[in-house]
C-alpha atoms as a PDB file:
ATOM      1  CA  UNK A   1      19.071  54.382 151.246  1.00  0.00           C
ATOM      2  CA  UNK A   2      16.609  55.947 153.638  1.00  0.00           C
ATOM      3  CA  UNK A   3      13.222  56.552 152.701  1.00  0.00           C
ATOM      4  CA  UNK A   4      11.844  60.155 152.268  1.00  0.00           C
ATOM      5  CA  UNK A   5       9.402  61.891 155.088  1.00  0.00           C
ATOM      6  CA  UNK A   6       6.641  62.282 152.136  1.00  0.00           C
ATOM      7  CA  UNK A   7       6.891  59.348 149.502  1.00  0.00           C
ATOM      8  CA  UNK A   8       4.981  59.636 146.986  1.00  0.00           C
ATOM      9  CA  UNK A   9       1.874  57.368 146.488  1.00  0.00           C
ATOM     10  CA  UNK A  10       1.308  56.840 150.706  1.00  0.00           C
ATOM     11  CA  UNK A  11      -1.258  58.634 152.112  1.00  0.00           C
ATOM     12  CA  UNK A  12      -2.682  56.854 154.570  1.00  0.00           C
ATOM     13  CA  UNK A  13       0.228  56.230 156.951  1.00  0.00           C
ATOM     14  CA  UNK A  14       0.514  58.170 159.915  1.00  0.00           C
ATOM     15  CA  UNK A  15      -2.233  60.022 158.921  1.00  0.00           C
ATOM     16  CA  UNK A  16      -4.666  59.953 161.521  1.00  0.00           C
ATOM     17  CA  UNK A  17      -6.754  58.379 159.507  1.00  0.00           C
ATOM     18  CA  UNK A  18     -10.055  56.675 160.728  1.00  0.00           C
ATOM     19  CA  UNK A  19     -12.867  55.821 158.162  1.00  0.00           C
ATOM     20  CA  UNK A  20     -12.942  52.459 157.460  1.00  0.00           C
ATOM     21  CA  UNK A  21     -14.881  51.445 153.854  1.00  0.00           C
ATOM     22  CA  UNK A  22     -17.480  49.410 154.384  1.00  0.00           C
ATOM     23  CA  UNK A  23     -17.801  48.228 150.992  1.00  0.00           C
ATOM     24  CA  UNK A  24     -14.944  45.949 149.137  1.00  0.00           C
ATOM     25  CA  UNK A  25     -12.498  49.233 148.117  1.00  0.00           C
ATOM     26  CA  UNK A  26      -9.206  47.787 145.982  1.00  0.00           C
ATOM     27  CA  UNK A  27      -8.980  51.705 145.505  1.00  0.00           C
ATOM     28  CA  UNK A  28      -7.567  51.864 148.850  1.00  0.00           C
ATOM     29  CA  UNK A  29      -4.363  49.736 148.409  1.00  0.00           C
ATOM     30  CA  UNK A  30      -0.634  51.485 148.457  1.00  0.00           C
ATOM     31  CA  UNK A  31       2.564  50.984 147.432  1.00  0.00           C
ATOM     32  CA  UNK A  32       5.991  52.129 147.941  1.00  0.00           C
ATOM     33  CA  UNK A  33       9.197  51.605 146.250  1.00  0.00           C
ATOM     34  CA  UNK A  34      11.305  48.283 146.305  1.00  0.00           C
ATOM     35  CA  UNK A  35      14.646  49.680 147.712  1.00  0.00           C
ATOM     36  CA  UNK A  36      16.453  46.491 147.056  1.00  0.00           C
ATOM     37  CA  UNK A  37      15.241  45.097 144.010  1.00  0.00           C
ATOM     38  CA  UNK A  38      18.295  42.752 142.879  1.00  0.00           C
ATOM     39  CA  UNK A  39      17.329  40.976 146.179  1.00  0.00           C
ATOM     40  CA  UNK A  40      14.860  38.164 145.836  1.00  0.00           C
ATOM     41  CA  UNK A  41      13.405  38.042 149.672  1.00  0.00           C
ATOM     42  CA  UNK A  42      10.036  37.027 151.029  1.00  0.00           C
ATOM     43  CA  UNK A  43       7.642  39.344 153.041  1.00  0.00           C
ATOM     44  CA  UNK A  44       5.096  37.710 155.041  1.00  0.00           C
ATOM     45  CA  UNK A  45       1.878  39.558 155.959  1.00  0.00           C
ATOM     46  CA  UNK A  46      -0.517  37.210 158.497  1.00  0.00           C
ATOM     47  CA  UNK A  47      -3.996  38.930 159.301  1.00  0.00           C
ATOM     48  CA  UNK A  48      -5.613  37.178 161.427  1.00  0.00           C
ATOM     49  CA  UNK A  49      -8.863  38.885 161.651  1.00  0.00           C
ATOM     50  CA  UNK A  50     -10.287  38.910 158.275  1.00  0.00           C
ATOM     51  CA  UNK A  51     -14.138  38.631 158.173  1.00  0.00           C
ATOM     52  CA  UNK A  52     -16.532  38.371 155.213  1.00  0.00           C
ATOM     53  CA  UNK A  53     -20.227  37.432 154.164  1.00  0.00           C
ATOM     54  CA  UNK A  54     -21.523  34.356 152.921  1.00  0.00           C
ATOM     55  CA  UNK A  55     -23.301  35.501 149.976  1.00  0.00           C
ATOM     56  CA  UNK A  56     -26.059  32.872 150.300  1.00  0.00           C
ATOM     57  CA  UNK A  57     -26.668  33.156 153.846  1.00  0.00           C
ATOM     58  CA  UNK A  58     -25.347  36.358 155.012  1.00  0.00           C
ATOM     59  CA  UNK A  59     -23.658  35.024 158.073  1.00  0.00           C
ATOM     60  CA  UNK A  60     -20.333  36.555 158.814  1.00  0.00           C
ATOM     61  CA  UNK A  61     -17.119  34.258 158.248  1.00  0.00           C
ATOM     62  CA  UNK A  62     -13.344  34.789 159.683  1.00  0.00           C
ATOM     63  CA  UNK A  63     -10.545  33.612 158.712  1.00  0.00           C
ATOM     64  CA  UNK A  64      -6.544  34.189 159.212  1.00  0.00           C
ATOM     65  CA  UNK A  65      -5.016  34.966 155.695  1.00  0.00           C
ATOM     66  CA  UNK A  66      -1.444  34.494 155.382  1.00  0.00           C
ATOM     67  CA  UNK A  67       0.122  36.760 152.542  1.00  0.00           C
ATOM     68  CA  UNK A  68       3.951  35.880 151.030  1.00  0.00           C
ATOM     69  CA  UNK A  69       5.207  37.351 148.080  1.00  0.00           C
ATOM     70  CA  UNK A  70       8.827  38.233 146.931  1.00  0.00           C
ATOM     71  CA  UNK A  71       9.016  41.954 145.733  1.00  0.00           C
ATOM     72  CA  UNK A  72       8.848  43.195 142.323  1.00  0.00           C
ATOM     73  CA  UNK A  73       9.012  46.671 141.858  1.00  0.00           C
ATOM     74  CA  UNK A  74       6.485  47.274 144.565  1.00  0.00           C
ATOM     75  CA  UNK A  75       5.761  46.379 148.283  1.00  0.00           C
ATOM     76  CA  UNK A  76       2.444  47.160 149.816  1.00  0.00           C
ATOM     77  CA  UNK A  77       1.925  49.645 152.409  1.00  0.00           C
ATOM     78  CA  UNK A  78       0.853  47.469 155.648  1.00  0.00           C
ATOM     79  CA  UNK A  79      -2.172  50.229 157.034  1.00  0.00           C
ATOM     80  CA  UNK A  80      -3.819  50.100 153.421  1.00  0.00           C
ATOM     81  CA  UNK A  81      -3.627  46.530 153.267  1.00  0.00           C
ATOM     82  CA  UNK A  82      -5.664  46.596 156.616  1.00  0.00           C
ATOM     83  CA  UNK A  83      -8.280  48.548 155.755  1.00  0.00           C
ATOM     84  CA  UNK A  84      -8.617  47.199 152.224  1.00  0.00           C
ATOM     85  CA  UNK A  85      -8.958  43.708 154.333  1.00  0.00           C
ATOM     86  CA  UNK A  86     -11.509  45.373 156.378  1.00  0.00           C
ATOM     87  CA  UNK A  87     -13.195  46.170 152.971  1.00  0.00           C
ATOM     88  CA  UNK A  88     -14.602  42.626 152.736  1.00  0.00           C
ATOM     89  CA  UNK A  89     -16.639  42.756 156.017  1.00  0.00           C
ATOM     90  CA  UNK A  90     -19.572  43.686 154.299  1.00  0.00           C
ATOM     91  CA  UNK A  91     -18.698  41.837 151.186  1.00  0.00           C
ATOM     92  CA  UNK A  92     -20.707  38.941 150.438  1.00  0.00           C
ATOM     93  CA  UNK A  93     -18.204  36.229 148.570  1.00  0.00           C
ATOM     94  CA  UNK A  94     -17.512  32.402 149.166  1.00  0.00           C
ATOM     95  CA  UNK A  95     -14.121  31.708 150.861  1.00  0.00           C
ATOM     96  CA  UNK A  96     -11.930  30.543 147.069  1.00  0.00           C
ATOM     97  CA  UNK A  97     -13.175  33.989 145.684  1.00  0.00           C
ATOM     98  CA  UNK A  98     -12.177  36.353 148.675  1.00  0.00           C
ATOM     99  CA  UNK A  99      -8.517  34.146 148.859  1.00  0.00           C
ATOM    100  CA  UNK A 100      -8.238  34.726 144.271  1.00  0.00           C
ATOM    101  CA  UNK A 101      -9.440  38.488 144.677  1.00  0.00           C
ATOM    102  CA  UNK A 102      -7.014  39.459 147.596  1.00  0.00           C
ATOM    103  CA  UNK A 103      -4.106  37.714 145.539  1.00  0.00           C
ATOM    104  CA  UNK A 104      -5.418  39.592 142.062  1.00  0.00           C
ATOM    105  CA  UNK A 105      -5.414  42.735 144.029  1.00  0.00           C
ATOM    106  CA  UNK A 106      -2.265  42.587 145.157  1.00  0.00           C
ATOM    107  CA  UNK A 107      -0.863  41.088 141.745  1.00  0.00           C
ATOM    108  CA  UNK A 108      -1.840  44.247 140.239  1.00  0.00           C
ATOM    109  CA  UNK A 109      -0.866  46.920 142.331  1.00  0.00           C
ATOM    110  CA  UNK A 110       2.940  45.206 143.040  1.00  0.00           C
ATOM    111  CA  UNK A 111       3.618  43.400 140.070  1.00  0.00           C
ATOM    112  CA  UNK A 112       5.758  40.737 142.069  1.00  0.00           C
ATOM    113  CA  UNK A 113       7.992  38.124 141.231  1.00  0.00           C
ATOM    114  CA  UNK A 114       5.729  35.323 143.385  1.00  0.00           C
ATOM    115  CA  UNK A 115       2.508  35.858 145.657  1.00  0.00           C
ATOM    116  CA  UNK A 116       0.562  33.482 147.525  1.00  0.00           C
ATOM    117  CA  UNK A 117      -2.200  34.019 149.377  1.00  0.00           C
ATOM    118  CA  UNK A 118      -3.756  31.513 152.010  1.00  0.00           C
ATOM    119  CA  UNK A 119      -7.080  31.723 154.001  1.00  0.00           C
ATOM    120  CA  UNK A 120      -7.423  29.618 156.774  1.00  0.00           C
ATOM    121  CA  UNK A 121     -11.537  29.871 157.317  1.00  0.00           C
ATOM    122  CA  UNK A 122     -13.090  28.447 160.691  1.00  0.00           C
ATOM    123  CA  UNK A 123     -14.840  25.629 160.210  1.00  0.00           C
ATOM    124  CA  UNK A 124     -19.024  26.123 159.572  1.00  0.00           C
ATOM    125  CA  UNK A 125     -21.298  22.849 159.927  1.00  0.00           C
ATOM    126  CA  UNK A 126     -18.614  21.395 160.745  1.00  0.00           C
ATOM    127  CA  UNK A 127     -16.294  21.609 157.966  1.00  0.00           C
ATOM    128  CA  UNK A 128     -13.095  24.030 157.234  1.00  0.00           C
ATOM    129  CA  UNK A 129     -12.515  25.916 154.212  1.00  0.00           C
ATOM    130  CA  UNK A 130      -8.656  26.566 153.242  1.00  0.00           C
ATOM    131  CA  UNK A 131      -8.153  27.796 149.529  1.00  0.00           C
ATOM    132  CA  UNK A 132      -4.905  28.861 148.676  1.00  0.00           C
ATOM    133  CA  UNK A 133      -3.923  30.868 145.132  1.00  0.00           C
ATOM    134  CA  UNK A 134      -0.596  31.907 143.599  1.00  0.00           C
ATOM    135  CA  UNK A 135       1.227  33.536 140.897  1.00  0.00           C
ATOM    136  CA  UNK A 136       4.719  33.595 140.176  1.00  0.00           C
ATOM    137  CA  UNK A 137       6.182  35.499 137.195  1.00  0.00           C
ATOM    138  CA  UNK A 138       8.476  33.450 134.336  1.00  0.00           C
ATOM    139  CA  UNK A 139      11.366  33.264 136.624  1.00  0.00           C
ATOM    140  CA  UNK A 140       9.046  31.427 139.464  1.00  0.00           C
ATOM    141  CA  UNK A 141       6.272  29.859 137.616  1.00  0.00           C
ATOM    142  CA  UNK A 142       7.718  26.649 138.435  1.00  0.00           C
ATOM    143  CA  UNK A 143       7.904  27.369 142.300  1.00  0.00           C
ATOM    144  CA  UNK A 144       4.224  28.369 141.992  1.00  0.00           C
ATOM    145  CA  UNK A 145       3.459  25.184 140.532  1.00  0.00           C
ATOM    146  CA  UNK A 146       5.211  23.148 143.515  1.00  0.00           C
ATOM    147  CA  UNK A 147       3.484  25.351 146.081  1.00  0.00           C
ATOM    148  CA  UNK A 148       0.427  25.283 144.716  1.00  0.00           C
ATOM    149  CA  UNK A 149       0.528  21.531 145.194  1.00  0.00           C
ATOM    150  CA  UNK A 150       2.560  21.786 148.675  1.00  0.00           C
ATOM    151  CA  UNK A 151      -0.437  23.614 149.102  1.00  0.00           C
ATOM    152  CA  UNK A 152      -2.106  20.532 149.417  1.00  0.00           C
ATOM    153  CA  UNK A 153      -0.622  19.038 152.407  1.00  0.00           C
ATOM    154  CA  UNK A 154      -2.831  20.142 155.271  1.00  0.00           C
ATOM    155  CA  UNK A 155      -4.425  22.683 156.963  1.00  0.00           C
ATOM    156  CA  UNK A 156      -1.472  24.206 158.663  1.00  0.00           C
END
């Protein structure tokens, strides 16, 4: 089915636009329309420029986060996903929070059937941060549960 020229709910694509928040901004997440939702298939999203704040220190920390989820009703529009990433440039959290509030986020403005969300933080004094959260609805709580613990073998 193709998609119409003006769907509803997306305004930032192809829009020209170029103010960037500079303060966390969920507000500024999209979605569009699942056009095959009897299909269970994964999206990947990998961003790997994501910056943040310590909040004790203030010193800026980056990070590649890796985003899969299978669909629910709702995908995410990929330029509002950006710039809500961008959001947390100025935002002062520690690594597990920005990794559980990205993953919230997007839990509540897709409603999908799984989500995971990985942050792969460069290492500071010496040491790496990776946290990794998930949901997955009754159908996939049990896959949640074994990647959640997959989760725990490495850092790749």
């Amino acid at each position: 089915m193709p998609r119409k020229k003006n769907e509803p709910g997306l305004s930032l694509l192809n829009a020209g636009h170029k103010d960037y928040p500079t303060d966390y901004a969920p507000h500024i997440l999209e979605a569009f329309d699942n056009q095959h939702p009897g299909n269970d298939y994964m999206v990947t999203l990998h961003c790997p420029e994501f910056t943040s704040l310590c909040p004790k220190t203030g010193q800026p920390d980056f990070a590649t986060i890796v985003i899969n989820y299978i669909p629910g009703p709702r995908l995410v529009e990929s330029k509002s996903l950006k710039l809500y990433l961008f959001s947390f440039r100025n935002h002062g959290d520690f690594h597990e929070d920005c990794v559980n509030i990205i993953m919230k986020d997007l839990k509540k403005l897709m409603e999908p059937k799984y989500i995971e969300v990985k942050g792969n933080f460069t290492p500071r004094g010496g040491i790496s941060i990776i946290p990794f959260a998930n949901y997955g609805d009754a159908a996939y709580a049990e896959f949640a549960r074994i990647r959640l613990f997959d989760s725990l073998g490495g850092t790749k």
